[in-house]
N, C-alpha and C. Protein backbone atom coordinates (compact mmCIF):
# COMPACT_ATOMS: atom_id res chain seq x y z
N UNK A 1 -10.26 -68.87 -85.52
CA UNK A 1 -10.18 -67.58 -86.21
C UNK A 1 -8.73 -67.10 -86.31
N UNK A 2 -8.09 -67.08 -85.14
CA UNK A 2 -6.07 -67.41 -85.45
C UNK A 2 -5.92 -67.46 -86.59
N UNK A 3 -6.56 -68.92 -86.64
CA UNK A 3 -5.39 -69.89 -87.75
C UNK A 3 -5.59 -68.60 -89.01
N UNK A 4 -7.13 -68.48 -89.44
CA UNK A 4 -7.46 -67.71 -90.72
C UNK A 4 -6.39 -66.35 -91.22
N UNK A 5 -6.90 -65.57 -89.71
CA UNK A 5 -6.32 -65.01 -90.15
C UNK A 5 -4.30 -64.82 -89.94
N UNK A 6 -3.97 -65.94 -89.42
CA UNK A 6 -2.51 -65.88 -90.15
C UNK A 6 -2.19 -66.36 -91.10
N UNK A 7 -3.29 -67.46 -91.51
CA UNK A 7 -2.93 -67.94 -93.44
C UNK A 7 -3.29 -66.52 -93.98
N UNK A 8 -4.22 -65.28 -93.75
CA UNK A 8 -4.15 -64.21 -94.89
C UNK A 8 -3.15 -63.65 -94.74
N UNK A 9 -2.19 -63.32 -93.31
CA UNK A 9 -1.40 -62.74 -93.72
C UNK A 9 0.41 -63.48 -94.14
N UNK A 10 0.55 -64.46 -93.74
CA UNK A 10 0.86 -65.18 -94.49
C UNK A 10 1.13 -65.05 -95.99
N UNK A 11 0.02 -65.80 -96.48
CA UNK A 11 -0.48 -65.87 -97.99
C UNK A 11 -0.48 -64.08 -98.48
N UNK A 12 -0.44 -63.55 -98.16
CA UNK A 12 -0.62 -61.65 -98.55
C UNK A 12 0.65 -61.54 -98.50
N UNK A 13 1.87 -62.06 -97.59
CA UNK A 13 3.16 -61.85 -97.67
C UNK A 13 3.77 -62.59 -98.71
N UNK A 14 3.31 -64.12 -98.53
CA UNK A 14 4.10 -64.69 -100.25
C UNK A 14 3.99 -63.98 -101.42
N UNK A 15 2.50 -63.47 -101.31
CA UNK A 15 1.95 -63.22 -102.96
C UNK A 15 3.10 -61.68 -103.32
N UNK A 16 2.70 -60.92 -102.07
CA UNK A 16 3.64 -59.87 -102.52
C UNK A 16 5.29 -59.73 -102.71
N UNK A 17 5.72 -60.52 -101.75
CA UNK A 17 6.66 -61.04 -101.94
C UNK A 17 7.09 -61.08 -103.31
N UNK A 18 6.45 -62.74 -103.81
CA UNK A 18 6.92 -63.06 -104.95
C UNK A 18 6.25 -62.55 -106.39
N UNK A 19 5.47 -61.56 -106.10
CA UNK A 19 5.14 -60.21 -106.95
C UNK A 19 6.60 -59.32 -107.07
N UNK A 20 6.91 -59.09 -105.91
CA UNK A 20 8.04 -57.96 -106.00
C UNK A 20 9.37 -58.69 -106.63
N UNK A 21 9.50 -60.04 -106.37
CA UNK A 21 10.63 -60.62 -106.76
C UNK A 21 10.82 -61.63 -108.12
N UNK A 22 9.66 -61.63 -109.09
CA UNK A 22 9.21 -61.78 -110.38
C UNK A 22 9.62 -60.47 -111.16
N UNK A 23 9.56 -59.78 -110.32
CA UNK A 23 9.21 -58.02 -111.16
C UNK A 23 10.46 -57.53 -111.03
N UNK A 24 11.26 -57.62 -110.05
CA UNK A 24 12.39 -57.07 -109.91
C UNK A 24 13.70 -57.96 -110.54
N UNK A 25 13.39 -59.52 -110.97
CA UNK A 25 14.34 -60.11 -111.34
C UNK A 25 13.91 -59.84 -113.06
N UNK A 26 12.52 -59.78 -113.81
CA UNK A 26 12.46 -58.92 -115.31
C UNK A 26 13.30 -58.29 -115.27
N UNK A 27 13.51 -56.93 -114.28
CA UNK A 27 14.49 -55.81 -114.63
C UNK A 27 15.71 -56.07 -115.03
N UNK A 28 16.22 -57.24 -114.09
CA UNK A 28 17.46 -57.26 -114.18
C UNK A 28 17.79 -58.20 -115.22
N UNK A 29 17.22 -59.22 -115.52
CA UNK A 29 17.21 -60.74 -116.21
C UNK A 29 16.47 -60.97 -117.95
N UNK A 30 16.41 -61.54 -118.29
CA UNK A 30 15.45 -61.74 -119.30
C UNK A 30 15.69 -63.13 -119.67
N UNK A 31 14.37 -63.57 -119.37
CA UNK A 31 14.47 -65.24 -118.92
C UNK A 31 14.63 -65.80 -120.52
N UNK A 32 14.15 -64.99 -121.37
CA UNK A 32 14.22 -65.54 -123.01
C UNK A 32 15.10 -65.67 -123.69
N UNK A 33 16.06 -64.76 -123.27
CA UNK A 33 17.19 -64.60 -123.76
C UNK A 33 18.43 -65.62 -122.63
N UNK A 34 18.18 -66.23 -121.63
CA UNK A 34 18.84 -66.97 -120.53
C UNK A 34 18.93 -67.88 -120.40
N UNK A 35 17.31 -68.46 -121.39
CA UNK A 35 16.42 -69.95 -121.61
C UNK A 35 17.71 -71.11 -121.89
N UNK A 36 18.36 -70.72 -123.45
CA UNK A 36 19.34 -71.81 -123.38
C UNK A 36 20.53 -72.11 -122.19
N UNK A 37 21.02 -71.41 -122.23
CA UNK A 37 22.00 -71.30 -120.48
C UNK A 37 21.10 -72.36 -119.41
N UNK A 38 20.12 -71.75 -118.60
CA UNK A 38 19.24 -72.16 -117.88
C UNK A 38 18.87 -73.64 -118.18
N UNK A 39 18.42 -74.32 -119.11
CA UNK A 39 17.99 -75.07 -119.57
C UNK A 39 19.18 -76.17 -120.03
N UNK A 40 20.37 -75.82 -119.88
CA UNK A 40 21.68 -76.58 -119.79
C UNK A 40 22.03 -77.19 -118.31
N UNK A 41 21.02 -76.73 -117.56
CA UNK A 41 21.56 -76.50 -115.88
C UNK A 41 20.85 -78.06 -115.09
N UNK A 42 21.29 -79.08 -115.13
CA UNK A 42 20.55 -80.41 -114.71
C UNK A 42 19.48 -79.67 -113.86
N UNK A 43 20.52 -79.11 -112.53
CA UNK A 43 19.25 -78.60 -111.31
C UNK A 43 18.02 -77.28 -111.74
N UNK A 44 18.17 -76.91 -112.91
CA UNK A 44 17.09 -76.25 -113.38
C UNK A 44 16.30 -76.96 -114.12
N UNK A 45 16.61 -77.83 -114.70
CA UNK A 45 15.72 -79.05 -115.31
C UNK A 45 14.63 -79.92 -114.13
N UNK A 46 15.24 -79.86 -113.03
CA UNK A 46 14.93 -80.77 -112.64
C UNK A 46 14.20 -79.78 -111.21
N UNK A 47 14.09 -78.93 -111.23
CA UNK A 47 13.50 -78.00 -110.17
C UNK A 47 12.16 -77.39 -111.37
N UNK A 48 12.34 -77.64 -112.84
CA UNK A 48 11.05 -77.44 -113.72
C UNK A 48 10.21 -78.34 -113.60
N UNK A 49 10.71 -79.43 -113.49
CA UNK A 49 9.43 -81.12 -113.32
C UNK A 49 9.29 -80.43 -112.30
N UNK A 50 10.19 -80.34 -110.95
CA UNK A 50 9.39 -80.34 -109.40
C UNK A 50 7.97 -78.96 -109.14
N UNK A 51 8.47 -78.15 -110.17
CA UNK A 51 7.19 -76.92 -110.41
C UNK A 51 5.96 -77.60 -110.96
N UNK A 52 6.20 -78.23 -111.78
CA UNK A 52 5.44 -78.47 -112.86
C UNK A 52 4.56 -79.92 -111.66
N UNK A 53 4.96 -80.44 -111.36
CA UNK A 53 4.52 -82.03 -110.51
C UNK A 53 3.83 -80.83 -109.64
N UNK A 54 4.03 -79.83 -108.82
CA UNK A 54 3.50 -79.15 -107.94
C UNK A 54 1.77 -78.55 -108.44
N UNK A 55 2.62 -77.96 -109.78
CA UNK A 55 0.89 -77.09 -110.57
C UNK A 55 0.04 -78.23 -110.68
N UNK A 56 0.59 -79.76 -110.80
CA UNK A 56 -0.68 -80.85 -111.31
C UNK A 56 -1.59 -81.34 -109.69
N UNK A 57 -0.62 -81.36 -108.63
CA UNK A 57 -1.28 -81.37 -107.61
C UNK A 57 -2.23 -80.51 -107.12
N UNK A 58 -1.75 -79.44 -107.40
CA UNK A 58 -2.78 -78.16 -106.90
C UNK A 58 -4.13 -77.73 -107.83
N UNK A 59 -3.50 -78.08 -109.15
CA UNK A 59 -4.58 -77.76 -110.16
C UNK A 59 -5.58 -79.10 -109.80
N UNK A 60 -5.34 -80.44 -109.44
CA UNK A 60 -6.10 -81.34 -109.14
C UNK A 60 -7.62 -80.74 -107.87
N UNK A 61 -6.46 -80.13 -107.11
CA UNK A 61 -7.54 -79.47 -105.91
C UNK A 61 -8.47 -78.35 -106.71
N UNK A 62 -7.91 -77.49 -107.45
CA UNK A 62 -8.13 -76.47 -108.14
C UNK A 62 -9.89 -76.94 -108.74
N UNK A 63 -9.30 -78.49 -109.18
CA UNK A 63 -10.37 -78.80 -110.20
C UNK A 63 -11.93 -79.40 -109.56
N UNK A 64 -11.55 -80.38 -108.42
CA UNK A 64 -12.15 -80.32 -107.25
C UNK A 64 -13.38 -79.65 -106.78
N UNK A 65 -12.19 -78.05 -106.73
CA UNK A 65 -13.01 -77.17 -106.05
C UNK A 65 -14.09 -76.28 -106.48
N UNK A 66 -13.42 -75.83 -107.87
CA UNK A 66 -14.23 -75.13 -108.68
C UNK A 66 -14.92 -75.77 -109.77
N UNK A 67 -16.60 -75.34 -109.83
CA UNK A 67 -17.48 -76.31 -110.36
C UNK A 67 -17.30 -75.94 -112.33
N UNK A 68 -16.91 -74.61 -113.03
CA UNK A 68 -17.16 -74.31 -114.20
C UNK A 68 -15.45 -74.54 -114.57
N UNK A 69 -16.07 -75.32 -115.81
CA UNK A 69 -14.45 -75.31 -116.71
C UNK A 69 -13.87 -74.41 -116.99
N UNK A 70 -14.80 -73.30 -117.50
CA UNK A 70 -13.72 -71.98 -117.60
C UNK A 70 -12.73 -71.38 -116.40
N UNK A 71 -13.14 -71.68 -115.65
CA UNK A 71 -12.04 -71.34 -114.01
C UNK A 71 -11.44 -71.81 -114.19
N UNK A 72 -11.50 -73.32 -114.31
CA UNK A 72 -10.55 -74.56 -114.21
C UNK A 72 -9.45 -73.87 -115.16
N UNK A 73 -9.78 -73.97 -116.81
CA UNK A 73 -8.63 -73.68 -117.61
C UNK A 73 -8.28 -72.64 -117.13
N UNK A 74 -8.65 -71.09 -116.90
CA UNK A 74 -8.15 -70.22 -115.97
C UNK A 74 -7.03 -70.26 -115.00
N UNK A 75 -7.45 -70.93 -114.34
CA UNK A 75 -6.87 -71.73 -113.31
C UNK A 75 -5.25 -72.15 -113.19
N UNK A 76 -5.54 -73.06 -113.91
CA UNK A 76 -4.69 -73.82 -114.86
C UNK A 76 -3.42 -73.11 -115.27
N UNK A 77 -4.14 -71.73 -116.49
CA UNK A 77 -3.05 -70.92 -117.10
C UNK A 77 -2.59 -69.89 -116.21
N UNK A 78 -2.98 -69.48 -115.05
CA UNK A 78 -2.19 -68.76 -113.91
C UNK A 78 -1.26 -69.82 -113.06
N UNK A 79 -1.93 -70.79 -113.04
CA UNK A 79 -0.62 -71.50 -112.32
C UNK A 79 0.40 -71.88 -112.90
N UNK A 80 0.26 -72.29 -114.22
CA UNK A 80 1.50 -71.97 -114.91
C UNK A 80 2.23 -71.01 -115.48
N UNK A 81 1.70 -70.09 -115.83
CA UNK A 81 2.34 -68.72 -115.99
C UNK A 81 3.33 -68.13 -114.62
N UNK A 82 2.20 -67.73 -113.67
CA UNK A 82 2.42 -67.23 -112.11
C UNK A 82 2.85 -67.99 -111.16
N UNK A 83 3.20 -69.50 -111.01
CA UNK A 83 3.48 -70.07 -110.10
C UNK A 83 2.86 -70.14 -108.53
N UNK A 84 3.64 -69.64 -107.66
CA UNK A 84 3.25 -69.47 -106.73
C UNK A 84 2.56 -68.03 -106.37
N UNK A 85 2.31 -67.20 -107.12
CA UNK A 85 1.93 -65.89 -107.39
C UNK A 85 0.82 -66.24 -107.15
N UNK A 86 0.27 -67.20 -108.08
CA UNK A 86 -1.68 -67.54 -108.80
C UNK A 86 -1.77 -68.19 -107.16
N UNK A 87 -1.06 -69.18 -107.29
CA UNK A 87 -1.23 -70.24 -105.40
C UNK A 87 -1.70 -69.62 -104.70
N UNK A 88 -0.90 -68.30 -104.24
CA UNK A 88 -1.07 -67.67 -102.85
C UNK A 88 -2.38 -66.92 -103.13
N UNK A 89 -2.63 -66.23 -104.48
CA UNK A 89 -3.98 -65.69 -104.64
C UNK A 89 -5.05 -66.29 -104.82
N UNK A 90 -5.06 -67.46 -105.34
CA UNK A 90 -5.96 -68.70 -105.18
C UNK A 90 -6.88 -68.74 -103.42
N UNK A 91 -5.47 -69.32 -102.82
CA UNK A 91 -5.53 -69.47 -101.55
C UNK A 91 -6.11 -67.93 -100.72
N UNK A 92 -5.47 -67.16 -100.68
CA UNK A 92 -5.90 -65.72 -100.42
C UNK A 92 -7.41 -65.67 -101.04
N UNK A 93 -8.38 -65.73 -102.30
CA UNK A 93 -9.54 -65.78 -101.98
C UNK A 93 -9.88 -66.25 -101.60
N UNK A 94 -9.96 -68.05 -101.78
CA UNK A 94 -10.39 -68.56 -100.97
C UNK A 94 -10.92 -68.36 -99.08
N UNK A 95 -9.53 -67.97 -98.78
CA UNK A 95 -9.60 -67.37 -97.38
C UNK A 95 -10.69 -66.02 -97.02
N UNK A 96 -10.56 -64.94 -98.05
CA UNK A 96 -11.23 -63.99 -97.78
C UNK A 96 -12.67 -64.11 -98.14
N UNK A 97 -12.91 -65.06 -98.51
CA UNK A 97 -14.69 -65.43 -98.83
C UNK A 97 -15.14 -66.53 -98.24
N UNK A 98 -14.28 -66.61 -97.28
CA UNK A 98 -15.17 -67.75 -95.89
C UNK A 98 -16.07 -66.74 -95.36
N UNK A 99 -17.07 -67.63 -94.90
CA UNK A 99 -18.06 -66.78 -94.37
C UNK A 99 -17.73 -66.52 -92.53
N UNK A 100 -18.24 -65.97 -91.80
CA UNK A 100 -18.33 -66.59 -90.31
C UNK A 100 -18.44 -67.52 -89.98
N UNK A 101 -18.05 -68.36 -89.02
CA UNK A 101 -17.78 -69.64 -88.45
C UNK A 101 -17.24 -70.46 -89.70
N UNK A 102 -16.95 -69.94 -90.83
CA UNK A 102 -16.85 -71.24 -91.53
C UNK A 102 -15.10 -71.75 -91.25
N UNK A 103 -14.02 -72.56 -91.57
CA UNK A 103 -13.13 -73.13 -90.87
C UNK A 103 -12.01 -73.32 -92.30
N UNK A 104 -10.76 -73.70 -91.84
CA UNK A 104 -9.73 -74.21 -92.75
C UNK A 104 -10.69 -74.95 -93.55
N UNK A 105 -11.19 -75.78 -92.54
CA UNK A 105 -11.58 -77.23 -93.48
C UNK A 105 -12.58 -76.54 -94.81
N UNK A 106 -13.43 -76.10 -94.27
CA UNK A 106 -14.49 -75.41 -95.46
C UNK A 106 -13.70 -74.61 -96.76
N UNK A 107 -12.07 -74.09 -96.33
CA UNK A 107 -11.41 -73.54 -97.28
C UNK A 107 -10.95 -74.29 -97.89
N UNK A 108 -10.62 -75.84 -97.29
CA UNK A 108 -9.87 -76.76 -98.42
C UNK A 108 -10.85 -77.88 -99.09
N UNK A 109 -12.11 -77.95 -98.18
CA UNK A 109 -13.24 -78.89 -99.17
C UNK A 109 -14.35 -78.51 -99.52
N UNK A 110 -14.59 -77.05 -99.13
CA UNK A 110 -16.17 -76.92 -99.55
C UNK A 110 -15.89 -76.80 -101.13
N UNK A 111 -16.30 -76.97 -102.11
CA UNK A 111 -16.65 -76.95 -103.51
C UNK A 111 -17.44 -75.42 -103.62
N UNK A 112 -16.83 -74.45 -104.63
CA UNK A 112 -17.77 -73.21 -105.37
C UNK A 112 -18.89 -73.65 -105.66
């Protein structure tokens, strides 16, 4: 029961976290207008595959887990939009809809 509940708070600290720091770098930034710059940058090129290789691993589990396609594509378009935003909230329900006694393990293989 530990473990659980330090993955929620944990996972409740990334999500907000990188809620507050998505939101606060809009203010300052505007990624559309930055795109060409950014996109000149090898190590931003190459930290986009390492995002992108990340969403196909997780969306693999994603797909796994949840039985209706519409989640899946759901799914899918938050993890690429949101990054680690969608992850941690992914993970965060997951966690908060274990039942009693149920375990990590039941959070990373039981199937919806």
């Amino acid at each position: 029961m530990f473990m659980i509940n330090f993955l929620k708070v944990l996972f409740s600290i990334v999500f907000v976290f990188m809620c507050y720091e998505v939101i606060d770098t809009s203010f300052h930034s505007n990624l559309f207008t930055e795109w060409d710059f950014l996109g000149g940058i090898p190590w931003m090129r190459a930290t986009l595959w390492d995002f992108y290789a990340n969403v196909l691993a997780i969306f693999c589990w994603v797909c796994y887990k949840e039985k209706s396609f519409a989640l899946r594509i759901l799914w899918l378009i938050l993890l690429i939009t949101l990054g680690s935003i969608a992850t941690s909230l992914y993970i965060l329900i997951g966690l908060f809809t274990l039942k009693p006694g149920e375990t990590i393990k039941d959070l990373l293989i039981k199937q919806s």
